[in-house]
PDB file of N, CA and C in Angstrom:
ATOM      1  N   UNK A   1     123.301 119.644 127.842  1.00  0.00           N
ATOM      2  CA  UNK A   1     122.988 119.790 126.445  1.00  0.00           C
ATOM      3  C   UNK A   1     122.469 118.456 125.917  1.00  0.00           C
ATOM      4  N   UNK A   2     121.412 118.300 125.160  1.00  0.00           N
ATOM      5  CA  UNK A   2     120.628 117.112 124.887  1.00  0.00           C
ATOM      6  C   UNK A   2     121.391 116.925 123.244  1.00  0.00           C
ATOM      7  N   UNK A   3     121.484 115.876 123.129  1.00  0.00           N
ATOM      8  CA  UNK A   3     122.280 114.955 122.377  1.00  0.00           C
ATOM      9  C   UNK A   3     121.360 114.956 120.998  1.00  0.00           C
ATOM     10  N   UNK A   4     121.637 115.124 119.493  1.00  0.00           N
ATOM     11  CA  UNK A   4     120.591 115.258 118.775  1.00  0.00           C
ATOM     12  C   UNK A   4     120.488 114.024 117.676  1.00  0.00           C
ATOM     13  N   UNK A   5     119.473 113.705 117.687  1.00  0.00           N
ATOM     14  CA  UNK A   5     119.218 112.266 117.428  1.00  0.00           C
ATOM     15  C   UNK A   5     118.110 112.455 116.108  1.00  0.00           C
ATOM     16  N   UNK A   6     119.134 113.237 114.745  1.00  0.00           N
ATOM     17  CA  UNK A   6     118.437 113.831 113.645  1.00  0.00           C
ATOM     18  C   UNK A   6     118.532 112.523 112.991  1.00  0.00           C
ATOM     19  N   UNK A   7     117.357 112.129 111.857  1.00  0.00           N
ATOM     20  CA  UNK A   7     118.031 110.795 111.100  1.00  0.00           C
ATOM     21  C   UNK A   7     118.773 111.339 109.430  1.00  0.00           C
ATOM     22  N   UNK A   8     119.410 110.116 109.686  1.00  0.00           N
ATOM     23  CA  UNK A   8     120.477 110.248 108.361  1.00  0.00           C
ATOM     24  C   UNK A   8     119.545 111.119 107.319  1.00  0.00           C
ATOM     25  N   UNK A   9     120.376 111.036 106.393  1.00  0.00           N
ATOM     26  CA  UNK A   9     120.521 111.748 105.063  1.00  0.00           C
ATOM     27  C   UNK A   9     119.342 111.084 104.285  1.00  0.00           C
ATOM     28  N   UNK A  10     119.768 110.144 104.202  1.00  0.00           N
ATOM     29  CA  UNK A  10     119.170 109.339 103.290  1.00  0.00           C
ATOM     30  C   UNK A  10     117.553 108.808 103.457  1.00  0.00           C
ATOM     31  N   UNK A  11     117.471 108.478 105.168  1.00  0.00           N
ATOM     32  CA  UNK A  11     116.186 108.389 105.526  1.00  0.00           C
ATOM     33  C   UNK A  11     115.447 109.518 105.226  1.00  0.00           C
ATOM     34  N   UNK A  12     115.693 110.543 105.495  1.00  0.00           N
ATOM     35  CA  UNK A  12     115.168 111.582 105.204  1.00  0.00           C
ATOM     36  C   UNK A  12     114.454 112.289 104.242  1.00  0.00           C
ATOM     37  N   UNK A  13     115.621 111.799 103.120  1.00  0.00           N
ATOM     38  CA  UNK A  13     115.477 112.017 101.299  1.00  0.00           C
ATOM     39  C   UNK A  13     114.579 110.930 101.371  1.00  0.00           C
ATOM     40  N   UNK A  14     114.300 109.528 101.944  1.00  0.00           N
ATOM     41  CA  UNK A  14     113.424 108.768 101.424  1.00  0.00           C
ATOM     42  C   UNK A  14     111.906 108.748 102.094  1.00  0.00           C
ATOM     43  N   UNK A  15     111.680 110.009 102.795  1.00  0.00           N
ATOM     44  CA  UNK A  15     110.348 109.852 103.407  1.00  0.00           C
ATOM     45  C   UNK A  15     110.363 111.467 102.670  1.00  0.00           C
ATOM     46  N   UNK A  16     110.465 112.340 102.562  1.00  0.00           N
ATOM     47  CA  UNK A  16     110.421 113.583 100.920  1.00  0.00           C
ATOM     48  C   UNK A  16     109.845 112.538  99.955  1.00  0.00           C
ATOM     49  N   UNK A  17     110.457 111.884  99.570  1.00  0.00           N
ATOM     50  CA  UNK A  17     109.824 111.331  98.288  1.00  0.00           C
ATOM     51  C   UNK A  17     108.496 110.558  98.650  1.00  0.00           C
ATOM     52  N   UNK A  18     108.893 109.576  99.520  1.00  0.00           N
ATOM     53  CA  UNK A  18     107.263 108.939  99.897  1.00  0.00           C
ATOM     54  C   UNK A  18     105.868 110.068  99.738  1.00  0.00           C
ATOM     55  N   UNK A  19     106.360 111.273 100.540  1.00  0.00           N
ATOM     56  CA  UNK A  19     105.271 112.167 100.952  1.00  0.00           C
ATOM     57  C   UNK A  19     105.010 112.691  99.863  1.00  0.00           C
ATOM     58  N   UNK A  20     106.033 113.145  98.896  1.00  0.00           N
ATOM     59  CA  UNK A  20     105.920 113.981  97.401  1.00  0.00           C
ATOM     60  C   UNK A  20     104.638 112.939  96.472  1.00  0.00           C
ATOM     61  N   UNK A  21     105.697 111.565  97.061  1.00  0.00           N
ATOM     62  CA  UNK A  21     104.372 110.426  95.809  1.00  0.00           C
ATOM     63  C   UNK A  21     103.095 110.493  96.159  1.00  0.00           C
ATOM     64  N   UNK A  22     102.773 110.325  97.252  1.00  0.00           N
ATOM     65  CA  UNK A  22     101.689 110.074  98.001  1.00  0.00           C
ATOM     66  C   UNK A  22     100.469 111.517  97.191  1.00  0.00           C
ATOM     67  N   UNK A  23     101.400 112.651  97.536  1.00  0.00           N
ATOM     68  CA  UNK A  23     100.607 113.769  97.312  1.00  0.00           C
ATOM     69  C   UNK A  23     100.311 113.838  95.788  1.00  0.00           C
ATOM     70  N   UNK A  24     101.147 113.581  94.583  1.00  0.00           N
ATOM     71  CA  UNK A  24     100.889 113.670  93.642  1.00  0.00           C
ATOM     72  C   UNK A  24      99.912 112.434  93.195  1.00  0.00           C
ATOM     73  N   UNK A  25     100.055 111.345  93.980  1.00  0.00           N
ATOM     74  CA  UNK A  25      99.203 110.077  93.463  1.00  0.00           C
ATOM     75  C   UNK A  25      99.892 109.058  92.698  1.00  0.00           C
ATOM     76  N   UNK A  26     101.372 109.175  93.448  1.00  0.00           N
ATOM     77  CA  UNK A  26     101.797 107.777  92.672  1.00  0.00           C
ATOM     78  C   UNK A  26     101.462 106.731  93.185  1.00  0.00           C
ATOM     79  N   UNK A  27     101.011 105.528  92.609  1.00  0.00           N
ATOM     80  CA  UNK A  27     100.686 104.516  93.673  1.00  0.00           C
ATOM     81  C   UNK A  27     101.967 103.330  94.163  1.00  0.00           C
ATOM     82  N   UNK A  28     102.230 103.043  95.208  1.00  0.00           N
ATOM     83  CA  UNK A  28     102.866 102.494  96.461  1.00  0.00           C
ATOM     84  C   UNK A  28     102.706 101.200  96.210  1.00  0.00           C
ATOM     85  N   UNK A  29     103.405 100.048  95.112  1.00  0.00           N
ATOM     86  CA  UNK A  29     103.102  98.387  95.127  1.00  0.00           C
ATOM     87  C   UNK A  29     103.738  98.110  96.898  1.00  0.00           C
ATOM     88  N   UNK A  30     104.749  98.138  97.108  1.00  0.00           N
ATOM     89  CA  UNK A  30     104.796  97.585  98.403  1.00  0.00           C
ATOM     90  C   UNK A  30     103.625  97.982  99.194  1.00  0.00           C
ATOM     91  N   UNK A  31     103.124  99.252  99.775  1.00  0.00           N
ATOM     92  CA  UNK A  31     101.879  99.660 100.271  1.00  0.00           C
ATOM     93  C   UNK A  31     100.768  98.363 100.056  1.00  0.00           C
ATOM     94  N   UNK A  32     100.450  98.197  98.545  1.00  0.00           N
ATOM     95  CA  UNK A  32      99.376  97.831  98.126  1.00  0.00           C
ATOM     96  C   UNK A  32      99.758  96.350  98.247  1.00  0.00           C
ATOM     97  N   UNK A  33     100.922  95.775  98.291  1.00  0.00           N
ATOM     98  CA  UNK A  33     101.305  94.241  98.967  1.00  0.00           C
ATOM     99  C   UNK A  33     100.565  93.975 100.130  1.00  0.00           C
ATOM    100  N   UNK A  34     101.276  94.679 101.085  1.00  0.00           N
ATOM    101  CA  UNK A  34     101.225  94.702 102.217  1.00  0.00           C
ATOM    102  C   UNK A  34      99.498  94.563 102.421  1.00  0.00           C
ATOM    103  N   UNK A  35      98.416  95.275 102.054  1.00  0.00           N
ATOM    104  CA  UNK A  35      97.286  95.459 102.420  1.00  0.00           C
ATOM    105  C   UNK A  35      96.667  94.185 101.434  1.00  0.00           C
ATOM    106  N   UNK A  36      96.924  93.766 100.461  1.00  0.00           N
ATOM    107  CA  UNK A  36      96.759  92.679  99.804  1.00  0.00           C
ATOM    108  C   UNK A  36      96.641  91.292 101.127  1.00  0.00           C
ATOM    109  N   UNK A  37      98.096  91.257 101.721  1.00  0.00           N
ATOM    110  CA  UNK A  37      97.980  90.431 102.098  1.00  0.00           C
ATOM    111  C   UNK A  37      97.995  90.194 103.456  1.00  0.00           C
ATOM    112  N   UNK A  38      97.513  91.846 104.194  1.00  0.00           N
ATOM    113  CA  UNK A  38      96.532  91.076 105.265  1.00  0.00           C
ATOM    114  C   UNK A  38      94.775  91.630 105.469  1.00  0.00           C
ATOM    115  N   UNK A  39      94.638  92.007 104.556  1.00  0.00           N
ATOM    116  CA  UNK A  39      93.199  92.021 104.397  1.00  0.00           C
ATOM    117  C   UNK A  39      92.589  91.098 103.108  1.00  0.00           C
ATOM    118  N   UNK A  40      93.077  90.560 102.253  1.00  0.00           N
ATOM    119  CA  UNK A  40      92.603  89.581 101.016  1.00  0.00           C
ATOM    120  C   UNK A  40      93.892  88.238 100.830  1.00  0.00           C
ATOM    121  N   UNK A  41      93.869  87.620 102.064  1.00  0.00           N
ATOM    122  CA  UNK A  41      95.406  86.758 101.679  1.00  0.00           C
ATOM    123  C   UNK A  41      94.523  85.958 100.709  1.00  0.00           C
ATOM    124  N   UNK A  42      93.400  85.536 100.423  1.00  0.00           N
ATOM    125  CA  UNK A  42      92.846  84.622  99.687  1.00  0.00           C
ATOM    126  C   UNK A  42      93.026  85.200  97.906  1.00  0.00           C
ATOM    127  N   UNK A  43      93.367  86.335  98.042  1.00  0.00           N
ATOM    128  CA  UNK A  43      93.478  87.010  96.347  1.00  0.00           C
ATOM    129  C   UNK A  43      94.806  87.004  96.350  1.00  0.00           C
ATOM    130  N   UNK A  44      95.168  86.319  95.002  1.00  0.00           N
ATOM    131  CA  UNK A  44      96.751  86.280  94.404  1.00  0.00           C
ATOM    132  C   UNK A  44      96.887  87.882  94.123  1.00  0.00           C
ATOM    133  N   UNK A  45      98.139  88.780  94.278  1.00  0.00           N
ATOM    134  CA  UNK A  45      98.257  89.854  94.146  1.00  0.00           C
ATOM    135  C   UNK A  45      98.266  90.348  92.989  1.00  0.00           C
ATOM    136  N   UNK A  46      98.102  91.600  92.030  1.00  0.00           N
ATOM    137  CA  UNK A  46      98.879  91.757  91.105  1.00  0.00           C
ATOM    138  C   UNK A  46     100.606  92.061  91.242  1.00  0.00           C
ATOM    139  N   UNK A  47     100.350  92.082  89.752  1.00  0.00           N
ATOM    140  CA  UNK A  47     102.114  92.340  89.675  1.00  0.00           C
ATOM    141  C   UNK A  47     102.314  93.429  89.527  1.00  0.00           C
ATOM    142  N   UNK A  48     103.864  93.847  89.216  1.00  0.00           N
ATOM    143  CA  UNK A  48     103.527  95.239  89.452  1.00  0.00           C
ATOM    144  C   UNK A  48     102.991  96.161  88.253  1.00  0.00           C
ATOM    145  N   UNK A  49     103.532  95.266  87.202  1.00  0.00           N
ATOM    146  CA  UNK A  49     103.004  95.920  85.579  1.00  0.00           C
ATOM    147  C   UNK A  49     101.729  96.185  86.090  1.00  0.00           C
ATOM    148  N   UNK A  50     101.217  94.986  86.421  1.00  0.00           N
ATOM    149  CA  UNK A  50      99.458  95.329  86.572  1.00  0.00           C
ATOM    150  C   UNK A  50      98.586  95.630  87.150  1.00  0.00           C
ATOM    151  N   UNK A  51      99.623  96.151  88.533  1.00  0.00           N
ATOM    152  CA  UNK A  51      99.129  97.492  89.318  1.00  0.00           C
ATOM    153  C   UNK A  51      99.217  98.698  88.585  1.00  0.00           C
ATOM    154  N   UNK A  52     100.405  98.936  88.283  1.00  0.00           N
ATOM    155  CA  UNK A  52     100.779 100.654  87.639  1.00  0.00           C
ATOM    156  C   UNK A  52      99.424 100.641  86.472  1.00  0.00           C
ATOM    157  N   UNK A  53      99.330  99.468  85.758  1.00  0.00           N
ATOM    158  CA  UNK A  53      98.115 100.050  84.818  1.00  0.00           C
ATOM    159  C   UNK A  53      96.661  99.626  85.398  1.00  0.00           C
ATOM    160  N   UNK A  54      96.367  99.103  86.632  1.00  0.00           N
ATOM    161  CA  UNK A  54      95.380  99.239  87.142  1.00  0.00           C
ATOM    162  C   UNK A  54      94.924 100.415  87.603  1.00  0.00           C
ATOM    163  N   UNK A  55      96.075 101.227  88.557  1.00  0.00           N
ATOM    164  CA  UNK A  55      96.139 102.530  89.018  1.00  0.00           C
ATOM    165  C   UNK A  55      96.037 103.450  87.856  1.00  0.00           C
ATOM    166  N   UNK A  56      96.487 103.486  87.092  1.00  0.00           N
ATOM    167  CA  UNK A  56      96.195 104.672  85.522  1.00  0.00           C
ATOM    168  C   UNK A  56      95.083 104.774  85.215  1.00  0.00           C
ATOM    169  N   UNK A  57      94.540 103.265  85.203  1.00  0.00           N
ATOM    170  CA  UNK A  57      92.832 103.106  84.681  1.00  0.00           C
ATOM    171  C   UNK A  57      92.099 103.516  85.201  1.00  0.00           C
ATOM    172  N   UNK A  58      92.178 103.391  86.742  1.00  0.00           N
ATOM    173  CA  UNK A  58      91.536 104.280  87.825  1.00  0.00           C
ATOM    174  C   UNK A  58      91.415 105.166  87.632  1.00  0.00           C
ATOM    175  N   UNK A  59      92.748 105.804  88.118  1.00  0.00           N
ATOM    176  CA  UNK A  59      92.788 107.525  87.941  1.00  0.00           C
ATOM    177  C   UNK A  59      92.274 107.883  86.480  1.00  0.00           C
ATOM    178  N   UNK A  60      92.489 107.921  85.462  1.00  0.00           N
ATOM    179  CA  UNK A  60      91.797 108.312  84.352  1.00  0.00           C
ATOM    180  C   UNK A  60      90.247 108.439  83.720  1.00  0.00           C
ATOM    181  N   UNK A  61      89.712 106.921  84.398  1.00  0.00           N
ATOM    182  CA  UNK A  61      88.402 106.716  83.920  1.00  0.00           C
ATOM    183  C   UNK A  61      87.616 107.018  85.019  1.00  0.00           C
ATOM    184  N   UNK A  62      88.030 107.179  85.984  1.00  0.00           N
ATOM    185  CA  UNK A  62      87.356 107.652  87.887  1.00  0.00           C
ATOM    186  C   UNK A  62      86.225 106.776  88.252  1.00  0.00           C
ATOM    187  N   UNK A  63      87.300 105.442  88.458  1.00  0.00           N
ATOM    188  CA  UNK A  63      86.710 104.878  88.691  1.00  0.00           C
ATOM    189  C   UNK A  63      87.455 103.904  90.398  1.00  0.00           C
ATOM    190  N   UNK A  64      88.139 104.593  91.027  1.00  0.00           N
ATOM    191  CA  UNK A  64      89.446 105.020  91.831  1.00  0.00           C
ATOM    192  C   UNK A  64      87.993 104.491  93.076  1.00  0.00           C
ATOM    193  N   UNK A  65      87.309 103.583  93.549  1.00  0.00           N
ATOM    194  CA  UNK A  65      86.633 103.171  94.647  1.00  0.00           C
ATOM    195  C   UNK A  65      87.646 102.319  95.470  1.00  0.00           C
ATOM    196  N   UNK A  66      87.207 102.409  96.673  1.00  0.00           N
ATOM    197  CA  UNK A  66      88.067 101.859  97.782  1.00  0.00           C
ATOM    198  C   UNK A  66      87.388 100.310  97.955  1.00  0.00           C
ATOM    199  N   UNK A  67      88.082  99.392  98.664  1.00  0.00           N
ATOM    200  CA  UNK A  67      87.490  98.001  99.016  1.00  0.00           C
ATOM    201  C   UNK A  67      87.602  98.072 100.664  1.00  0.00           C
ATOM    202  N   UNK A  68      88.381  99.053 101.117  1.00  0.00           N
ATOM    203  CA  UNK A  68      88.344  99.145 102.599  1.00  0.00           C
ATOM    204  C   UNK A  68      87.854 100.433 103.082  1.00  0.00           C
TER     205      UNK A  68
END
């Protein structure tokens, strides 16, 4: 009988939500860290205030273009 190697509770509940955000379009500051700083280490990041309303401005005015 093979031994079952399900992950916790909690991991679980926290990749549901990742996938839920993702799909609805919340935007991800750690995500957007992370790609900040290894594709533009030369650009100071935003913060997060001024991601969440960078991302709004986007999505609203459609103006939502990629740099990669």
């Amino acid at each position: 009988m093979l031994a079952r190697t399900d992950p916790p509770a909690h991991q679980l509940f926290a990749t549901v939500v990742k996938a839920i955000r993702a799909i609805v379009g919340a935007p991800d500051y750690a995500r957007y860290l992370a790609h900040v700083r290894t594709h533009h280490p030369q650009t100071k990041p935003l913060s997060h205030e001024e991601f969440v309303r960078e991302r709004e401005r986007r999505r609203y005015e459609g103006t939502g273009g990629r740099c990669c």
